[in-house]
N, C-alpha and C. Protein backbone atom coordinates (compact mmCIF):
# COMPACT_ATOMS: atom_id res chain seq x y z
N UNK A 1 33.03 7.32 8.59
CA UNK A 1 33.45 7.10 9.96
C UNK A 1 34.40 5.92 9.97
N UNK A 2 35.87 6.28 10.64
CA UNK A 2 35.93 5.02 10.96
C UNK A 2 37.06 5.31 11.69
N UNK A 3 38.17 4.56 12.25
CA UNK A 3 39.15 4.15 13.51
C UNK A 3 39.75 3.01 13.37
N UNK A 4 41.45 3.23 14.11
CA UNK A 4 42.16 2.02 14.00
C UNK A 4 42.40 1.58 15.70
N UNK A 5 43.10 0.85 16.10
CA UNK A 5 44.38 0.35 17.41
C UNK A 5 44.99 -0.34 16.71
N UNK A 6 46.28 0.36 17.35
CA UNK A 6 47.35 -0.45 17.33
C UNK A 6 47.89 -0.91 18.61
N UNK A 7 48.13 -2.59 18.70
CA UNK A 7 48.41 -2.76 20.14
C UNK A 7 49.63 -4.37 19.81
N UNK A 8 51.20 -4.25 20.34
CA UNK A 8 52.23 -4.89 20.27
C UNK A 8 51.72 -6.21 21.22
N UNK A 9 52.36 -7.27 20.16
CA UNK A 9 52.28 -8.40 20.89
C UNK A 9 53.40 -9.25 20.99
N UNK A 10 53.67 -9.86 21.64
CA UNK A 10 54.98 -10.76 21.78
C UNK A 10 54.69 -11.97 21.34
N UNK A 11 54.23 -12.19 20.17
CA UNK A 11 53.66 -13.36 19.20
C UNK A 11 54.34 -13.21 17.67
N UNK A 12 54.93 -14.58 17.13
CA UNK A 12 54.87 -14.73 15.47
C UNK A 12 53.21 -14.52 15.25
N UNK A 13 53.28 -13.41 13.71
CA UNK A 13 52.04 -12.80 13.28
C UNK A 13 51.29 -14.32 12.66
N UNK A 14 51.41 -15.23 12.39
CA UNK A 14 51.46 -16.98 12.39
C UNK A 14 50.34 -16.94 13.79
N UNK A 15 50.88 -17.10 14.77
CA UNK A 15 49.70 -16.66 15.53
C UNK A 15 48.96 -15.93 16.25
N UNK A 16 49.02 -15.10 15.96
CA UNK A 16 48.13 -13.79 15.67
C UNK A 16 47.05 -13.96 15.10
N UNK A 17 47.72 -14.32 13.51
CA UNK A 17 46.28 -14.47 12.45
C UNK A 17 45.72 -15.89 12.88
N UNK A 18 45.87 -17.00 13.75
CA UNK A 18 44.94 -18.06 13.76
C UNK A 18 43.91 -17.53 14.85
N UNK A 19 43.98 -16.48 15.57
CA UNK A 19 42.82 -16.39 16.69
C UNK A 19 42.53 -15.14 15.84
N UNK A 20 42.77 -14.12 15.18
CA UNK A 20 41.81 -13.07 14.62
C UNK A 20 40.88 -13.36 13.06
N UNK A 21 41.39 -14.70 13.07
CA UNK A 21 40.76 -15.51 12.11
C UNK A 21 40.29 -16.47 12.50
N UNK A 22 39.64 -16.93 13.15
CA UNK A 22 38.33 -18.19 13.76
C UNK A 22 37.68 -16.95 14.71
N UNK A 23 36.51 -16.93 13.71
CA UNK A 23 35.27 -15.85 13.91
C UNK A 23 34.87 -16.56 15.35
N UNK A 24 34.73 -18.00 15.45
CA UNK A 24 34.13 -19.20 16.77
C UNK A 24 34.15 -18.65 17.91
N UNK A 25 35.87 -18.03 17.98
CA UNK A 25 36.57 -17.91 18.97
C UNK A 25 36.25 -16.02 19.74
N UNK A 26 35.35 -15.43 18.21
CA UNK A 26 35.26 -14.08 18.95
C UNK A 26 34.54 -13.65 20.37
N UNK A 27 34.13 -14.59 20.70
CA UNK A 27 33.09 -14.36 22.15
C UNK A 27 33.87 -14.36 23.26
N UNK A 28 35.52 -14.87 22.86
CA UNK A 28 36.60 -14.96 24.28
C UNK A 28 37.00 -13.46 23.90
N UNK A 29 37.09 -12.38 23.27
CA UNK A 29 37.51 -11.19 22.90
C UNK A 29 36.50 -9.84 22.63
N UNK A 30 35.81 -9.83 21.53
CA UNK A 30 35.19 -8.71 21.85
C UNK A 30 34.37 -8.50 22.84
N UNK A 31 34.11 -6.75 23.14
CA UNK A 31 32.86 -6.52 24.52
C UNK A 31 31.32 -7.04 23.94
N UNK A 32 31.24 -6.67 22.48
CA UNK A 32 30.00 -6.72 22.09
C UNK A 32 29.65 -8.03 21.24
N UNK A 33 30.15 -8.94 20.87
CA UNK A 33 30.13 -10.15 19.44
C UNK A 33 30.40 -10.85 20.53
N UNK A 34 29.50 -11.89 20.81
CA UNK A 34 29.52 -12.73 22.00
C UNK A 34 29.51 -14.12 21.59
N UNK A 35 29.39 -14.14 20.28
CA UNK A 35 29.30 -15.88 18.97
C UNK A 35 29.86 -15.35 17.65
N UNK A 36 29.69 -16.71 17.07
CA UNK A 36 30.33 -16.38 15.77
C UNK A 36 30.23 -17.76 15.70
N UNK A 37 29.62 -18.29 13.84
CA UNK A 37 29.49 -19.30 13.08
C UNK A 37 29.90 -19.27 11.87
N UNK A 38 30.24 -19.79 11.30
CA UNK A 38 30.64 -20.13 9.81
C UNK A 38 28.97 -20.64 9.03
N UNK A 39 29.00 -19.95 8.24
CA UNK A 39 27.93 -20.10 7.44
C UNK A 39 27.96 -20.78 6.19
N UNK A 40 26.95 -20.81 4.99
CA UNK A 40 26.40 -21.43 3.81
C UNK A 40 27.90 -22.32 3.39
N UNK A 41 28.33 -23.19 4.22
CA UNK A 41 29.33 -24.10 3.95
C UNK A 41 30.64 -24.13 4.36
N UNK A 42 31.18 -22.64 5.00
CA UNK A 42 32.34 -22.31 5.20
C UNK A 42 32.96 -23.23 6.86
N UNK A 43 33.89 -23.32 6.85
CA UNK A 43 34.23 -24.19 7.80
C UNK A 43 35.58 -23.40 8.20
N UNK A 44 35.78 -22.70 7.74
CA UNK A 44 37.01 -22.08 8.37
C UNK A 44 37.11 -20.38 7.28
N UNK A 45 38.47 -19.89 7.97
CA UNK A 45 38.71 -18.54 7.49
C UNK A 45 38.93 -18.73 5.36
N UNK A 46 38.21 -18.09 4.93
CA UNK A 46 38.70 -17.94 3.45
C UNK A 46 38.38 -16.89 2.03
N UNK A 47 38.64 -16.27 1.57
CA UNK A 47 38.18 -15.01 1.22
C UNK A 47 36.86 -15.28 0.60
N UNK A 48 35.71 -14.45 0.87
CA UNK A 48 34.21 -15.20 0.81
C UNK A 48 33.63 -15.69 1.29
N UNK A 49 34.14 -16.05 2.46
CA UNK A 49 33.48 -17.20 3.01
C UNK A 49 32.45 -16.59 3.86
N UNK A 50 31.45 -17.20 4.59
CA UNK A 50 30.51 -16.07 5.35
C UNK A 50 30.33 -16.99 6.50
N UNK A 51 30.15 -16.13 7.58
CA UNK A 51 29.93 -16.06 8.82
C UNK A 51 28.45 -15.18 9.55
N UNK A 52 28.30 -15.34 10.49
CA UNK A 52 27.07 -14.83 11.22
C UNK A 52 27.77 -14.35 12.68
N UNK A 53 27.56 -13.02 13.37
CA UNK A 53 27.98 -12.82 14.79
C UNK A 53 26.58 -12.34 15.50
N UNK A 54 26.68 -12.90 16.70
CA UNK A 54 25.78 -12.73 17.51
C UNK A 54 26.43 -11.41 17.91
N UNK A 55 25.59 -10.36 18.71
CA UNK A 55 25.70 -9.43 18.79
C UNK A 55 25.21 -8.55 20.04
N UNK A 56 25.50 -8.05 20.98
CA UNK A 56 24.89 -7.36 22.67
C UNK A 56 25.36 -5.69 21.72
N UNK A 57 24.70 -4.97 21.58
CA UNK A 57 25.30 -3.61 21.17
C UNK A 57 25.43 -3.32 22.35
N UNK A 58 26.68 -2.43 22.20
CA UNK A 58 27.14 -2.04 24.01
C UNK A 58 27.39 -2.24 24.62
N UNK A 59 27.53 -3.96 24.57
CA UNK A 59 27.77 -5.03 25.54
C UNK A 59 26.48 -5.08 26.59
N UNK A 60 25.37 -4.56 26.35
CA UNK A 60 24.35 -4.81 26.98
C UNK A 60 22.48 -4.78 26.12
N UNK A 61 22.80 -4.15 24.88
CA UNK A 61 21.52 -4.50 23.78
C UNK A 61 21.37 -3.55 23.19
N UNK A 62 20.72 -3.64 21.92
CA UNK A 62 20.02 -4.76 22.02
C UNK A 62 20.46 -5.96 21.25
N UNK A 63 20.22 -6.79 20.97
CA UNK A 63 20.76 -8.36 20.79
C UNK A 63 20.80 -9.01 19.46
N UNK A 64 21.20 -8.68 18.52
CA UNK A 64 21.32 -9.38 17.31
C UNK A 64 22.17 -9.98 16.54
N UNK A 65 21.83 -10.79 15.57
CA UNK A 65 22.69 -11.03 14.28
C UNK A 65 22.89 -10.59 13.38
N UNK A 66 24.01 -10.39 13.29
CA UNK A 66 24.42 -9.81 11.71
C UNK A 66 25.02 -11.16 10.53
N UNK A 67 25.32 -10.73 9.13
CA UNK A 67 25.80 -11.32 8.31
C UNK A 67 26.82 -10.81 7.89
N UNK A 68 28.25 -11.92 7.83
CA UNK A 68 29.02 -11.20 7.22
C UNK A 68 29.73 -11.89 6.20
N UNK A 69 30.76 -11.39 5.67
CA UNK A 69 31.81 -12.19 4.38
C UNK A 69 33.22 -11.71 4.56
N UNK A 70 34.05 -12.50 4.39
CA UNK A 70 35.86 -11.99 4.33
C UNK A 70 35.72 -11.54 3.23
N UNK A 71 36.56 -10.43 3.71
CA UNK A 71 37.32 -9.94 2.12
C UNK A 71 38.72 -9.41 2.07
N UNK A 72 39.17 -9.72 3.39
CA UNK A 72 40.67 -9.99 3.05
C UNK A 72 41.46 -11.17 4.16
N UNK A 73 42.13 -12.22 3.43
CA UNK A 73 42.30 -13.22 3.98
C UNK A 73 43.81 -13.97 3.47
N UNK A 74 45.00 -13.21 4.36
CA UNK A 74 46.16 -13.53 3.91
C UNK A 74 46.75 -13.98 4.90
N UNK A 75 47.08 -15.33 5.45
CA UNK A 75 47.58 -16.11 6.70
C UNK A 75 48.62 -15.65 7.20
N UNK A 76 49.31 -15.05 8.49
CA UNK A 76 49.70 -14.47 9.09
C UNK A 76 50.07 -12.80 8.84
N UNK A 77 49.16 -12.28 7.75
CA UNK A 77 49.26 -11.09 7.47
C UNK A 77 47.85 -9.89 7.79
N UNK A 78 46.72 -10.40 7.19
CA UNK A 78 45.45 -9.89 7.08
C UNK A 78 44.43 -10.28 7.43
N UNK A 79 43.28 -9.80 7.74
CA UNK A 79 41.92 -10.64 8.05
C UNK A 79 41.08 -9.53 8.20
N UNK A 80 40.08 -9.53 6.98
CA UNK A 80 38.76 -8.90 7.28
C UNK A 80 37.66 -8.86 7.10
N UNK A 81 36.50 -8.39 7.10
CA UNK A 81 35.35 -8.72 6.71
C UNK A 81 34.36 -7.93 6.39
N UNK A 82 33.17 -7.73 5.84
CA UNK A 82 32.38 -6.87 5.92
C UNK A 82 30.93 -7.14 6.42
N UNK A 83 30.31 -6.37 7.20
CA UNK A 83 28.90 -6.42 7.77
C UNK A 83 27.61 -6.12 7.22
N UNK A 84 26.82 -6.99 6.74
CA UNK A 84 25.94 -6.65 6.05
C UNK A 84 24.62 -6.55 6.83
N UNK A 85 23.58 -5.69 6.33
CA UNK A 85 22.05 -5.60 6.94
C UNK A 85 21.30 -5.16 5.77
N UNK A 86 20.17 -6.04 5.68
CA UNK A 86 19.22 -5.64 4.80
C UNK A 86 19.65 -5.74 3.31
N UNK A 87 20.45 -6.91 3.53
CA UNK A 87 21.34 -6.89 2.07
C UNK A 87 22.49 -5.99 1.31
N UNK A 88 22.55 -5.00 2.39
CA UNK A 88 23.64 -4.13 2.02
C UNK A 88 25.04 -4.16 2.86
N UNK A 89 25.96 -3.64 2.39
CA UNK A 89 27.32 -3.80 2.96
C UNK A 89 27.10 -2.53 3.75
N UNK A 90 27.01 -2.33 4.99
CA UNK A 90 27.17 -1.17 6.19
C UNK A 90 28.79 -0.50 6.94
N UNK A 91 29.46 -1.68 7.16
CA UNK A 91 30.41 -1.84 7.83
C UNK A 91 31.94 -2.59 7.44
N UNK A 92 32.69 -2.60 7.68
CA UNK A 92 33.99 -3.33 7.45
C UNK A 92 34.92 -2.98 8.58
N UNK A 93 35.51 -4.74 9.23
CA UNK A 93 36.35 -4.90 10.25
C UNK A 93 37.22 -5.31 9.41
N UNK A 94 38.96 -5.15 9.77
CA UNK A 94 40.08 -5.57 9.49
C UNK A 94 41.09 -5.77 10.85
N UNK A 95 41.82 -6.77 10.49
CA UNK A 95 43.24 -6.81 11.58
C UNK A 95 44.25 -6.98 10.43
N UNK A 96 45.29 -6.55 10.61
CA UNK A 96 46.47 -6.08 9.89
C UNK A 96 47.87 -6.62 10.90
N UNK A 97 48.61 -7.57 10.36
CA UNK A 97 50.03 -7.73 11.12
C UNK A 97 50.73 -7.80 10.64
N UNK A 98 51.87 -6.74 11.48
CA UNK A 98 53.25 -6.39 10.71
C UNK A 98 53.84 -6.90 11.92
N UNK A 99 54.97 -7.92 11.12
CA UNK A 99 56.24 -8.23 11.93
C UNK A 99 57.29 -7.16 13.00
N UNK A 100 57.43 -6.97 14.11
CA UNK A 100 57.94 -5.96 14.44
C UNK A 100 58.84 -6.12 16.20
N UNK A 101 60.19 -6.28 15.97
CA UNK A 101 60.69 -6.43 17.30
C UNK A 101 60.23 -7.73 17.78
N UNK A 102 60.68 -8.81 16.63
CA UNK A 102 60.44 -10.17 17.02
C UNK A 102 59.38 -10.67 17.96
N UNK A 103 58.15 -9.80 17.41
CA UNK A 103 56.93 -10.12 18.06
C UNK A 103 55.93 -8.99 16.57
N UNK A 104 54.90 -8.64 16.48
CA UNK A 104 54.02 -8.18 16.10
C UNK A 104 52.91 -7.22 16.54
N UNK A 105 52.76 -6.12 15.39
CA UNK A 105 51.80 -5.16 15.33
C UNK A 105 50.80 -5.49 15.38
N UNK A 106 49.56 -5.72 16.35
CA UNK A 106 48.43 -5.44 15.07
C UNK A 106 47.35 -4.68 15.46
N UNK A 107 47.01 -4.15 13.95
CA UNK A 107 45.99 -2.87 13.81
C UNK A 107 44.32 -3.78 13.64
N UNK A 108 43.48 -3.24 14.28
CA UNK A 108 42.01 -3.43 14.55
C UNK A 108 41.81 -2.38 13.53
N UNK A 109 40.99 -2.18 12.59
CA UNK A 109 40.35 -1.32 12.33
C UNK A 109 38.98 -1.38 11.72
N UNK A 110 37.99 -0.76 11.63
CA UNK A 110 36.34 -0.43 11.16
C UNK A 110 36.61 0.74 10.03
N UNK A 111 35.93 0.45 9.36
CA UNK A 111 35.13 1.76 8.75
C UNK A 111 34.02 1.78 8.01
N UNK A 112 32.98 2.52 8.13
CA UNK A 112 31.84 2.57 7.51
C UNK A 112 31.52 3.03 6.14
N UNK A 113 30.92 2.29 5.00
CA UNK A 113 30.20 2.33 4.04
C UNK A 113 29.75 4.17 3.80
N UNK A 114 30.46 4.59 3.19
CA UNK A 114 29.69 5.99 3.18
C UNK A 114 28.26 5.94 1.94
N UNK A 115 27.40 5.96 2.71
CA UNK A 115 25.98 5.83 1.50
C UNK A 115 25.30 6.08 2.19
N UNK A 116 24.60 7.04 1.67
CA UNK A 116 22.98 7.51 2.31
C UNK A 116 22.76 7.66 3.52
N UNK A 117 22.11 6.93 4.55
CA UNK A 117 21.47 7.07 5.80
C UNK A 117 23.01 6.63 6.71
N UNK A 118 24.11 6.48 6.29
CA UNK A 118 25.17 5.46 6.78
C UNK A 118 25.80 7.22 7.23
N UNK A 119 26.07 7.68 6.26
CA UNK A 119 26.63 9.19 6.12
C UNK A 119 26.20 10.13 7.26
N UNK A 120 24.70 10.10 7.46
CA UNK A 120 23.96 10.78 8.00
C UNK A 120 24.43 10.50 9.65
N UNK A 121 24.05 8.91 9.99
CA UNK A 121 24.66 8.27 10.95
C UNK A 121 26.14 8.81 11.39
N UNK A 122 26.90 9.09 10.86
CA UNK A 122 28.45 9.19 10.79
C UNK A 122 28.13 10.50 10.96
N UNK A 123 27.70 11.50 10.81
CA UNK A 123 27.90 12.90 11.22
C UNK A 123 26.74 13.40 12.68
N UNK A 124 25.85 12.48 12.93
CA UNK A 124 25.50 13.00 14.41
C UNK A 124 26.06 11.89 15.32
N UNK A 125 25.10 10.71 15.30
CA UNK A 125 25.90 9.59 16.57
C UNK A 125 26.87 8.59 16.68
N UNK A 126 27.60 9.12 15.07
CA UNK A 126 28.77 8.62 14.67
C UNK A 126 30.57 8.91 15.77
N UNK A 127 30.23 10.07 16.19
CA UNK A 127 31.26 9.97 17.31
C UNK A 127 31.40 9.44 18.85
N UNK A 128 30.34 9.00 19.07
CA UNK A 128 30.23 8.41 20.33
C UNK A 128 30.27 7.00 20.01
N UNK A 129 29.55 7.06 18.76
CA UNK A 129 30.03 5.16 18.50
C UNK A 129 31.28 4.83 17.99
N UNK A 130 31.71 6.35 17.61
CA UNK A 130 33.86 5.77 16.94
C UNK A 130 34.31 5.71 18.73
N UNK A 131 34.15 6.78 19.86
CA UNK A 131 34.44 5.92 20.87
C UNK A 131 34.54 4.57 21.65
N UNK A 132 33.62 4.89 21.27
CA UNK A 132 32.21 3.26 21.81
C UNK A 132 33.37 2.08 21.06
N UNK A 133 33.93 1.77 20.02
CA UNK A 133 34.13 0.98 19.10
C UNK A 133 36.09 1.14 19.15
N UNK A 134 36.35 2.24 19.71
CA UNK A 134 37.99 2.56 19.56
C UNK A 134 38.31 1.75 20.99
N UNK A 135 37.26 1.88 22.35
CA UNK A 135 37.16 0.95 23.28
C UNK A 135 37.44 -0.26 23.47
N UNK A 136 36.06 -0.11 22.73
CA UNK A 136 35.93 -2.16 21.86
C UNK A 136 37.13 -2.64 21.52
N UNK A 137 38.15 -2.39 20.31
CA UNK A 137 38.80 -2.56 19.94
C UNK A 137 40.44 -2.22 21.01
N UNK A 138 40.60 -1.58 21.31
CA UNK A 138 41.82 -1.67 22.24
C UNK A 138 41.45 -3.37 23.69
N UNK A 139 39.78 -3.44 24.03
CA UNK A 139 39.94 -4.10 25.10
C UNK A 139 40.00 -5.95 23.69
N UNK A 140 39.56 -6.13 22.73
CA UNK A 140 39.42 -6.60 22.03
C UNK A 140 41.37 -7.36 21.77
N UNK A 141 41.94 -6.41 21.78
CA UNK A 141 43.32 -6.79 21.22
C UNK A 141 43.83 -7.24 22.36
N UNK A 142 44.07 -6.56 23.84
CA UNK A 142 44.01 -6.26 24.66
C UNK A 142 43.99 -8.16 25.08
N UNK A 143 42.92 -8.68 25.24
CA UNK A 143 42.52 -9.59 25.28
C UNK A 143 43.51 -10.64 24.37
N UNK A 144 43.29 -10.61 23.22
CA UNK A 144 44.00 -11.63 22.27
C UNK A 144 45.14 -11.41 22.82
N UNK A 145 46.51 -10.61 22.81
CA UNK A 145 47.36 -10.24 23.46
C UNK A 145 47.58 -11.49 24.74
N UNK A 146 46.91 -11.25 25.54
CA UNK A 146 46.89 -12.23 26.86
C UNK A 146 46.69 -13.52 26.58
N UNK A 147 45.87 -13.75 25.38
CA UNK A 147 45.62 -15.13 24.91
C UNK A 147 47.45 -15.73 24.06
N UNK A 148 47.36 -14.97 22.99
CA UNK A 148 48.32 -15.45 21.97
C UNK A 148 49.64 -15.00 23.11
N UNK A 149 50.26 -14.20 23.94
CA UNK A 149 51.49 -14.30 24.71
C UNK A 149 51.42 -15.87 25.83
N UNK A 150 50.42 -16.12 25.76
CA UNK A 150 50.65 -17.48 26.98
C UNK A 150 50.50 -18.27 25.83
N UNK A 151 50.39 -18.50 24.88
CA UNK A 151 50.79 -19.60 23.93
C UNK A 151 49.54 -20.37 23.92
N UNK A 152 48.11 -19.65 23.87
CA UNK A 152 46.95 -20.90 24.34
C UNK A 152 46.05 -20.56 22.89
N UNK A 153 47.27 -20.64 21.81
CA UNK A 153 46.13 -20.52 20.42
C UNK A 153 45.49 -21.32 19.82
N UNK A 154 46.15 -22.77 20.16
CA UNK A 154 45.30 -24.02 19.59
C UNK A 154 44.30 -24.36 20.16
């Protein structure tokens, strides 16, 4: 399972990648990730580094934390991460920016771990949650967009 957006911004991809990279800042943007911390030492964006997001599924519950780690982390180009539960890798978020019409692309995208019970997931209530999540992600950019065009990234 998985899904992209693509949504144009009138921003250098410079800053772009400083708000889709400070996990801190995800609670002004997504519907559902309402926190975000830097974890076992990390203090900022860096490939490895791990983070924790608080979590509303649905934007209304139920309410948890997840664990996660970057695994792609290239300053005004890339940023992503993967979601772990139960010690396993489940999930992977990315943002992607391409320079374009003296402003910037950028692509949101998910995709899920194909393994076992993940698979299973992905072929019955896997399409209402690629909705659920293609949502997320357009109001998600949507948002940054309004942030990074008024210039309020620092």
């Amino acid at each position: 399972m998985r899904g992209s957006v693509t949504i144009h911004m009138a921003a250098h991809p410079d800053e772009v990648w400083q708000l889709v990279s400070d996990v801190t800042r995800i609670g002004e943007f997504s519907p559902e990730t309402f926190e975000a911390e830097w974890t076992d030492g990390a203090t900022g964006p860096a490939l490895g580094a791990h983070f924790r997001g608080h979590v509303r599924r649905n934007g209304i519950g139920p309410v948890y934390w997840t664990a996660c780690k970057v695994t792609h982390c290239e300053p005004g180009r890339d940023f992503g991460f993967a979601v772990y539960g139960a010690g396993r890798r489940l999930n992977n978020w990315r943002y992607q920016l391409e320079p374009r019409d003296g402003g910037t692309d950028v692509t949101e995208s998910y995709h899920l771990d194909d393994a076992g019970v993940l698979r299973l997931y992905s072929s019955t209530l896997g399409l209402l949650r690629r909705r659920t999540n293609l949502r997320g992600m357009r109001e998600t950019l949507t948002r940054i967009k309004a942030v990074v065009e008024r210039s309020e990234v620092g």
